[in-house]
Protein backbone atom coordinates (compact mmCIF):
# COMPACT_ATOMS: atom_id res chain seq x y z
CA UNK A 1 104.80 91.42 81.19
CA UNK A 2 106.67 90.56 84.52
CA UNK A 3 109.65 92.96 83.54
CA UNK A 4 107.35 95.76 82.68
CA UNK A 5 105.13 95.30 85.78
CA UNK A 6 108.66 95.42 88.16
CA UNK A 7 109.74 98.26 86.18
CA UNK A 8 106.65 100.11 87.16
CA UNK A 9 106.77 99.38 91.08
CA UNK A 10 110.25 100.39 90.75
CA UNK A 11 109.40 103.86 89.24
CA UNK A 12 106.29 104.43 91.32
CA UNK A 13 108.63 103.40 95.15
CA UNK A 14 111.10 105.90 93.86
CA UNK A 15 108.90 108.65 93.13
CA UNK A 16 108.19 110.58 96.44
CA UNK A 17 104.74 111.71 95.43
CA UNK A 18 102.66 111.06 92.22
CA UNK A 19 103.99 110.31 88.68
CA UNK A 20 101.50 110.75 86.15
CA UNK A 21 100.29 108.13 83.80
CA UNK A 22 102.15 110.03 80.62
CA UNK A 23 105.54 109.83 82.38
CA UNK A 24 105.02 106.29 83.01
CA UNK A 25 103.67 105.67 79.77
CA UNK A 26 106.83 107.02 78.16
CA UNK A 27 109.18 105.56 80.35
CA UNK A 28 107.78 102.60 79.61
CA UNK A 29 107.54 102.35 76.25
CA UNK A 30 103.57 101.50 76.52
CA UNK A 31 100.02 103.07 76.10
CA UNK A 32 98.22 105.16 78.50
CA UNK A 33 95.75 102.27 78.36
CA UNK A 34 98.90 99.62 79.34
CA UNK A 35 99.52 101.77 82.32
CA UNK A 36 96.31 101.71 83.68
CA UNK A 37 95.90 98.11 83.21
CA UNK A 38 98.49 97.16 84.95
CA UNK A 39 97.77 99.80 87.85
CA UNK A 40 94.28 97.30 88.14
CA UNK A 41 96.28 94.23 88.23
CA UNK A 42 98.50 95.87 91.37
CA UNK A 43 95.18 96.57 92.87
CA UNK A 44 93.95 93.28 92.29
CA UNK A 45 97.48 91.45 94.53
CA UNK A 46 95.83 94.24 97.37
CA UNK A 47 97.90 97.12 96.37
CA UNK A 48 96.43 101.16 97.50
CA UNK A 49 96.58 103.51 94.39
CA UNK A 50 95.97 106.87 94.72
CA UNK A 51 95.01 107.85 91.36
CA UNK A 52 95.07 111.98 91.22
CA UNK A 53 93.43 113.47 88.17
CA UNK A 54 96.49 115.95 86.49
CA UNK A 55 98.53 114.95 89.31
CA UNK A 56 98.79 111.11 88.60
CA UNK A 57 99.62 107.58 90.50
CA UNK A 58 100.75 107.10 93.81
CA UNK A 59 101.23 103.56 95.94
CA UNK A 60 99.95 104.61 99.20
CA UNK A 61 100.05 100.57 100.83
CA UNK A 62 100.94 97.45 99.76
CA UNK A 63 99.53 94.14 100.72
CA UNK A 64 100.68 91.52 103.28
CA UNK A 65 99.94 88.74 101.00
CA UNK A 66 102.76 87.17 98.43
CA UNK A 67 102.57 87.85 94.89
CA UNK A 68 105.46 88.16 92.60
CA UNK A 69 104.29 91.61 92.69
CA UNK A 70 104.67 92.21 96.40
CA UNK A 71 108.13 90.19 96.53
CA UNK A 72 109.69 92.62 93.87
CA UNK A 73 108.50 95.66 95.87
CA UNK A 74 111.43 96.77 97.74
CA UNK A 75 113.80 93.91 96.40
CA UNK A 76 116.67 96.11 95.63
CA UNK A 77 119.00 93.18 94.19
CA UNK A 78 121.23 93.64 91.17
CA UNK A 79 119.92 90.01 89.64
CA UNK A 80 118.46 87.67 92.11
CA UNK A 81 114.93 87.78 91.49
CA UNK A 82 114.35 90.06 88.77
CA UNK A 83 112.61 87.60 87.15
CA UNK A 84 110.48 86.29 90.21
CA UNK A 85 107.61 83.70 89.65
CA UNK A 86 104.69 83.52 92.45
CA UNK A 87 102.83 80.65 92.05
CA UNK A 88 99.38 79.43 95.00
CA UNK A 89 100.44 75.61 94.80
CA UNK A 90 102.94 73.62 93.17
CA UNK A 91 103.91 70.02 92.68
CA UNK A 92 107.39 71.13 93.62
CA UNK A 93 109.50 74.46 92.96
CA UNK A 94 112.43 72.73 91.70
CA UNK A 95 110.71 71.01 88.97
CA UNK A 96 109.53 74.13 87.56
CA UNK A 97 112.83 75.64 87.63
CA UNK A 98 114.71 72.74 85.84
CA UNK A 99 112.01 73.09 82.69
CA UNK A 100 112.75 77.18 83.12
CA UNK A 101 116.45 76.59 83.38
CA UNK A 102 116.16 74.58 79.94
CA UNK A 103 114.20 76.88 78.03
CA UNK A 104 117.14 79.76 78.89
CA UNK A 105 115.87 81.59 82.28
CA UNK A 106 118.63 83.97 83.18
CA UNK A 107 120.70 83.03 86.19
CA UNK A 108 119.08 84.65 89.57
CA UNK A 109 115.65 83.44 88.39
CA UNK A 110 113.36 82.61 91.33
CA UNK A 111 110.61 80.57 92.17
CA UNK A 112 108.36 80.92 94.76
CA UNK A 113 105.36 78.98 95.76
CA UNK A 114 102.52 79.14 99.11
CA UNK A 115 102.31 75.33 98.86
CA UNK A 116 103.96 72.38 97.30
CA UNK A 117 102.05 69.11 97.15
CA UNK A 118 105.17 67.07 96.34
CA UNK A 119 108.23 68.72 97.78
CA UNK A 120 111.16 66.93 98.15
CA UNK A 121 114.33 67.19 100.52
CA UNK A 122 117.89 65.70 100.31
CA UNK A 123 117.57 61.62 99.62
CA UNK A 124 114.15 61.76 97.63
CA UNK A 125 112.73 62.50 100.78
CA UNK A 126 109.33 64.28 101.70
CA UNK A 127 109.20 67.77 102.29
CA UNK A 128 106.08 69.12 103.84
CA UNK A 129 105.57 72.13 102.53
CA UNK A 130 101.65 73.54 104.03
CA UNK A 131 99.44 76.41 102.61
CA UNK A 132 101.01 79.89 103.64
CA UNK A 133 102.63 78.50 106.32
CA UNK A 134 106.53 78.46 105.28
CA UNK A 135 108.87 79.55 102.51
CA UNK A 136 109.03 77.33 99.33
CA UNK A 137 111.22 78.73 97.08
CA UNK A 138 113.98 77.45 94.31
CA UNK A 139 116.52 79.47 92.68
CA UNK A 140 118.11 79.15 89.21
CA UNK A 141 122.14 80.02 89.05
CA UNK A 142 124.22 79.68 86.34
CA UNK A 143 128.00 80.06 88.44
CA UNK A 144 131.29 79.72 86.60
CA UNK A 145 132.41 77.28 88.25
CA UNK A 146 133.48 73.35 87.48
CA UNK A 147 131.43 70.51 88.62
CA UNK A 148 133.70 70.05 91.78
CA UNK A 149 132.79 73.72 93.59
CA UNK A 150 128.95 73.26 93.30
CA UNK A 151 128.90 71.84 97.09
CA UNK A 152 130.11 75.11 98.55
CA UNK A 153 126.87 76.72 96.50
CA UNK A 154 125.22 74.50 99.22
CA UNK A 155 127.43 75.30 102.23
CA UNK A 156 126.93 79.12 101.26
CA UNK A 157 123.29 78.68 101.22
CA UNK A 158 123.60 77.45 104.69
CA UNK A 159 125.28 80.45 106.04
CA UNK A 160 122.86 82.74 104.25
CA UNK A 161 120.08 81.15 106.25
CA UNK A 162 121.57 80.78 109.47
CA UNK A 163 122.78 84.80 109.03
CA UNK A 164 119.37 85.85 107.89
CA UNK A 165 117.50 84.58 110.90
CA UNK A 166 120.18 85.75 113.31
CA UNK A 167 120.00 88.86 112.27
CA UNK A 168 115.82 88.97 112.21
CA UNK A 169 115.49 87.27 115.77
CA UNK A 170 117.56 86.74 118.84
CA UNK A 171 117.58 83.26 118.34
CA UNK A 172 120.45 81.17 117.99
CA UNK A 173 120.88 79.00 114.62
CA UNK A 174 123.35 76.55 114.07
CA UNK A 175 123.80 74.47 110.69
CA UNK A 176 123.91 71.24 110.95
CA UNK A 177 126.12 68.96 108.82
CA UNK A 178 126.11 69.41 105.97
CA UNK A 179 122.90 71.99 105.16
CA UNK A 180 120.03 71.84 107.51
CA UNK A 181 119.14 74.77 109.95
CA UNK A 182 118.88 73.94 113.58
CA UNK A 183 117.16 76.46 116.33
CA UNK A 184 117.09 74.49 119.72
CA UNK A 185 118.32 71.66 117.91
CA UNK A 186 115.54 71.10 115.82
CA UNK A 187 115.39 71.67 112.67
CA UNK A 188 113.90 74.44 110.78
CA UNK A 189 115.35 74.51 107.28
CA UNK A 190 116.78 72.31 104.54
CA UNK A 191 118.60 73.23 101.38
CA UNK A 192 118.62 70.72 98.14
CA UNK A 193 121.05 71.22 95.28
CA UNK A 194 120.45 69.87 92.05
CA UNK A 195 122.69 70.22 89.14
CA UNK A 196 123.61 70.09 85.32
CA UNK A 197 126.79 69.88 83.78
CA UNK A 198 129.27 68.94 81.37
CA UNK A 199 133.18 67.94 82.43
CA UNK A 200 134.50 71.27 83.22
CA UNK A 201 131.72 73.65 83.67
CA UNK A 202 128.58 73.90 85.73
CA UNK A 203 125.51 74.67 82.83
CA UNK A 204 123.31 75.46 85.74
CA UNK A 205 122.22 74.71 89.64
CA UNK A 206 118.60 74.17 90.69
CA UNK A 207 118.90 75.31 94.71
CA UNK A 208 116.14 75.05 96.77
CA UNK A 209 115.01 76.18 100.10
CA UNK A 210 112.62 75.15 102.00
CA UNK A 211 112.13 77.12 105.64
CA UNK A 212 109.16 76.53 108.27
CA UNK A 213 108.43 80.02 109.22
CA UNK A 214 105.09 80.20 110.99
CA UNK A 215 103.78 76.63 111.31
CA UNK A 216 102.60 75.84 114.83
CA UNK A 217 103.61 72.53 116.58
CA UNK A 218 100.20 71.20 115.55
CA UNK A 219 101.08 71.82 111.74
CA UNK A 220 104.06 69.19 111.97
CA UNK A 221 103.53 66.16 110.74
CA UNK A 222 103.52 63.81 113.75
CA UNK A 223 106.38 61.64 112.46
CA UNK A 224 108.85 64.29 112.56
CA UNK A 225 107.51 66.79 115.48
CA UNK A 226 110.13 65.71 117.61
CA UNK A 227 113.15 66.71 115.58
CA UNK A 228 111.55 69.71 113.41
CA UNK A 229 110.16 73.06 114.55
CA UNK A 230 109.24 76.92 112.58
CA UNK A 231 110.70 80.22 113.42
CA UNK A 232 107.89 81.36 114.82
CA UNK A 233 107.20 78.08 117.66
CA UNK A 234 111.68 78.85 118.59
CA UNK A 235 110.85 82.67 118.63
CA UNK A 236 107.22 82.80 119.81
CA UNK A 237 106.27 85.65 117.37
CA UNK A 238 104.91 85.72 113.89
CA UNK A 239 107.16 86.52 110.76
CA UNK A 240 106.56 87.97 108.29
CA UNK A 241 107.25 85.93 105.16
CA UNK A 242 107.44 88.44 102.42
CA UNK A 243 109.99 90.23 104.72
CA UNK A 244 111.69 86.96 105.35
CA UNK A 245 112.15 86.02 101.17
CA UNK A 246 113.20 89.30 100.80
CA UNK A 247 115.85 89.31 103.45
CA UNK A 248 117.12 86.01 102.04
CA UNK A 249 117.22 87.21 98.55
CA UNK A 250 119.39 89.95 99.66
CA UNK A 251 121.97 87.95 101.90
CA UNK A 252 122.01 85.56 99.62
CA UNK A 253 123.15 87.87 96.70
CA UNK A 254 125.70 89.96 98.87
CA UNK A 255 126.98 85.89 99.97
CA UNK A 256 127.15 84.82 96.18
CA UNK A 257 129.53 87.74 94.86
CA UNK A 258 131.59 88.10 97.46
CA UNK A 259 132.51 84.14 97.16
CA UNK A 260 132.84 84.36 93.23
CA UNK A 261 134.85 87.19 93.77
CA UNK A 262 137.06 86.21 96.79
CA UNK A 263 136.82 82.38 97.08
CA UNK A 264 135.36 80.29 99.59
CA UNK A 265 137.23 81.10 102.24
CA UNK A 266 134.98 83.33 104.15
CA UNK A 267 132.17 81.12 103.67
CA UNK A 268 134.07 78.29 105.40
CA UNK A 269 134.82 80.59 108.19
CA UNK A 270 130.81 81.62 108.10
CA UNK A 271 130.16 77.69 108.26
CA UNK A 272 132.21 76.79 110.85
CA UNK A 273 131.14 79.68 113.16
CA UNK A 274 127.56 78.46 112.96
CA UNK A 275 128.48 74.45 112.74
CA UNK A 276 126.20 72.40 114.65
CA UNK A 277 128.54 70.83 117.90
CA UNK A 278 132.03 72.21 116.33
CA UNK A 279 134.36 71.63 118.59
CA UNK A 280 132.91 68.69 120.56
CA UNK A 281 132.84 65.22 120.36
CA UNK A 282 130.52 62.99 118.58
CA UNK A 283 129.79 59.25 117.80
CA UNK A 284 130.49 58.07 114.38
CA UNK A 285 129.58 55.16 112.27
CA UNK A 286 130.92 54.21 108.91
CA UNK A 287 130.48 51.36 106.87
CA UNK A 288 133.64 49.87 108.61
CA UNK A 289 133.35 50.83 112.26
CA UNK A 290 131.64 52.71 115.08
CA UNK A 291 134.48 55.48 116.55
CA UNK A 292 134.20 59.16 118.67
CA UNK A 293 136.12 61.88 117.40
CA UNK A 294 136.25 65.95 117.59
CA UNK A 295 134.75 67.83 114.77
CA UNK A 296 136.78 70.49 113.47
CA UNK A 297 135.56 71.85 110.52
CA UNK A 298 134.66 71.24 107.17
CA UNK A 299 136.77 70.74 103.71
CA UNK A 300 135.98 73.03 100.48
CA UNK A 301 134.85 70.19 98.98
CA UNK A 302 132.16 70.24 101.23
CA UNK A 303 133.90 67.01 103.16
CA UNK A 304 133.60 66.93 107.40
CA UNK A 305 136.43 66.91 109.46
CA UNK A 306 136.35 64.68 112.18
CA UNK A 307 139.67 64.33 114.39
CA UNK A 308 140.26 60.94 115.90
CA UNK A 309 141.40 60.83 119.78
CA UNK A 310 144.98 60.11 118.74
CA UNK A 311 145.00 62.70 116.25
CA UNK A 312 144.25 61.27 113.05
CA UNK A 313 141.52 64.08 111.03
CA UNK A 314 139.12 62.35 108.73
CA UNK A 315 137.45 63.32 106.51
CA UNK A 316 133.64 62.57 105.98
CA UNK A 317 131.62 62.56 103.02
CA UNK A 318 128.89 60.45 103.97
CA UNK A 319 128.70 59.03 108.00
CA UNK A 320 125.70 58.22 110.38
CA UNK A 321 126.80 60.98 113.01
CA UNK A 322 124.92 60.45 116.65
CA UNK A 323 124.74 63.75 117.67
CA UNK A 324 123.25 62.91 120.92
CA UNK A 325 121.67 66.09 123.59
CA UNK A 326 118.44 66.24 121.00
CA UNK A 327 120.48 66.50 117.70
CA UNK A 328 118.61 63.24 115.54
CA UNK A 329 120.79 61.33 113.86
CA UNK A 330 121.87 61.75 110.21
């Protein structure tokens, strides 16, 4: 049903006037009958049909409210999100798309929801994810990669975000060690990878995004409004969040083959150009000691690089970094 239903927004947006209902029926494969069903059940998500007797169908709007429907109108990906799943409330995205990834969901599989009662960040912690307010959204992959490379699926994910709302706004994000999206240093996006595999292979990677888009400062819970923020309190305009998924689909799919294709290279570079206080000194404490050093980078392995006063790089896999001039701690 959902691969019919895209195929028939994707034949009606590239028809410049109307197609009639036996064209669609035949390209298709369906009944007359099928067609016009589904041309009710596009009306229902808020879609405008012209309906032209000997002339046929025509989509003369399309509604500002997220359906799968809506999302797949004017996604023009290869795979990410051709099977796309819209869903009012959830317990939590990523859930869903661990029991989809078992029962054989083709890689680029998404999952999209307007509210999650029980979302989860990095840690088992809370994510709150409000009624139409943000972007909830997990994605299944299924890269060719060993166990070892699945970080940089994270650190790419990072640079996807930080380029998509760059390029929508003139604000200024930065990514914070090792995945969360800063504007203003506060954050306004977190990433969470979650993974199966064997030895050698990767069988597949539940990633999930979750983005405050148009919350306002009283939407944030009070324990963490002074170190979280939306795109729309840093920019001081509404976004629009269909827009927004869609941009992020697209970024993110141009990202992905590029780095399966040419390494991780130019992701690093991507990373470290956005990097959260790259280049300046920080205070860091380790299980063993409490020291300042210069960050420089990060490793492939998704490791930070920290460069001691008398020269000596480290390299970080897990630190409590005091990022001090309103960066929290982490």
């Amino acid at each position: 049903m959902e691969s019919t239903r895209k195929q028939l927004i994707d034949l009606l947006e590239n028809e410049q006037g109307h197609i009639s209902g036996q064209q669609l029926s035949e390209a298709l494969n369906i009944s007359r009958t099928a067609v016009w069903k589904h041309m009710n059940e596009l009306k229902k998500d808020g879609y405008e049909i012209e309906a032209v007797r000997r002339k046929g169908y025509k989509i003369v709007s399309y509604p500002d409210k997220i359906s799968g429907n809506t999302l797949q109108w004017g996604l023009d990906t290869a795979w990410i999100g051709q099977q796309l799943y819209h869903y009012d409330q959830v317990e939590s995205t990523q859930d869903i798309v661990h029991q989809m990834a078992k029962q054989g969901k083709p890689h680029g599989t998404v999952v999209i929801a307007d509210e999650q009662v029980k979302g989860k960040g990095r840690m088992a912690r809370e994510w709150h994810s409000p009624q139409g307010k943000g972007i909830w959204m997990s994605i299944l992959l299924r890269p060719p990669l060993p166990p070892v490379q699945a970080p940089q699926i994270t650190l790419l994910t990072a640079t996807v975000l930080a380029e998509m709302v760059a390029a929508e706004s003139t604000l200024d994000p930065q990514i914070k060690w090792p995945n969360d999206i800063l504007v203003n240093h506060k954050k306004v996006s977190g990433i969470l990878t979650e993974m199966q595999a064997e030895q050698d292979r990767i069988q597949y990677i539940v990633l999930g995004i979750g983005m405050n888009v148009n919350q306002d400062a009283v939407d944030l819970p009070p324990a963490i409004a002074h170190k979280a923020s939306s795109l729309k309190e840093e920019s001081g305009m509404e976004w629009n969040i269909q827009r927004t998924i869609q941009s992020i689909l697209r970024t993110f799919e141009t990202t992905y083959d590029q780095f399966i294709d040419k390494g991780f290279e130019q992701v690093k570079a991507k990373w470290e150009h956005y990097g959260y206080r790259i280049g300046e000194r920080v205070t860091i404490s380790t299980m063993r000691d409490t020291w300042e050093a210069t960050l420089i980078g990060i490793e492939s392995d998704g490791a930070l690089r920290a460069k001691r006063d008398y020269g000596k790089v480290e390299k970080l896999y897990s630190a409590e970094i005091h990022w001090g001039e309103g960066g929290y701690d982490a």
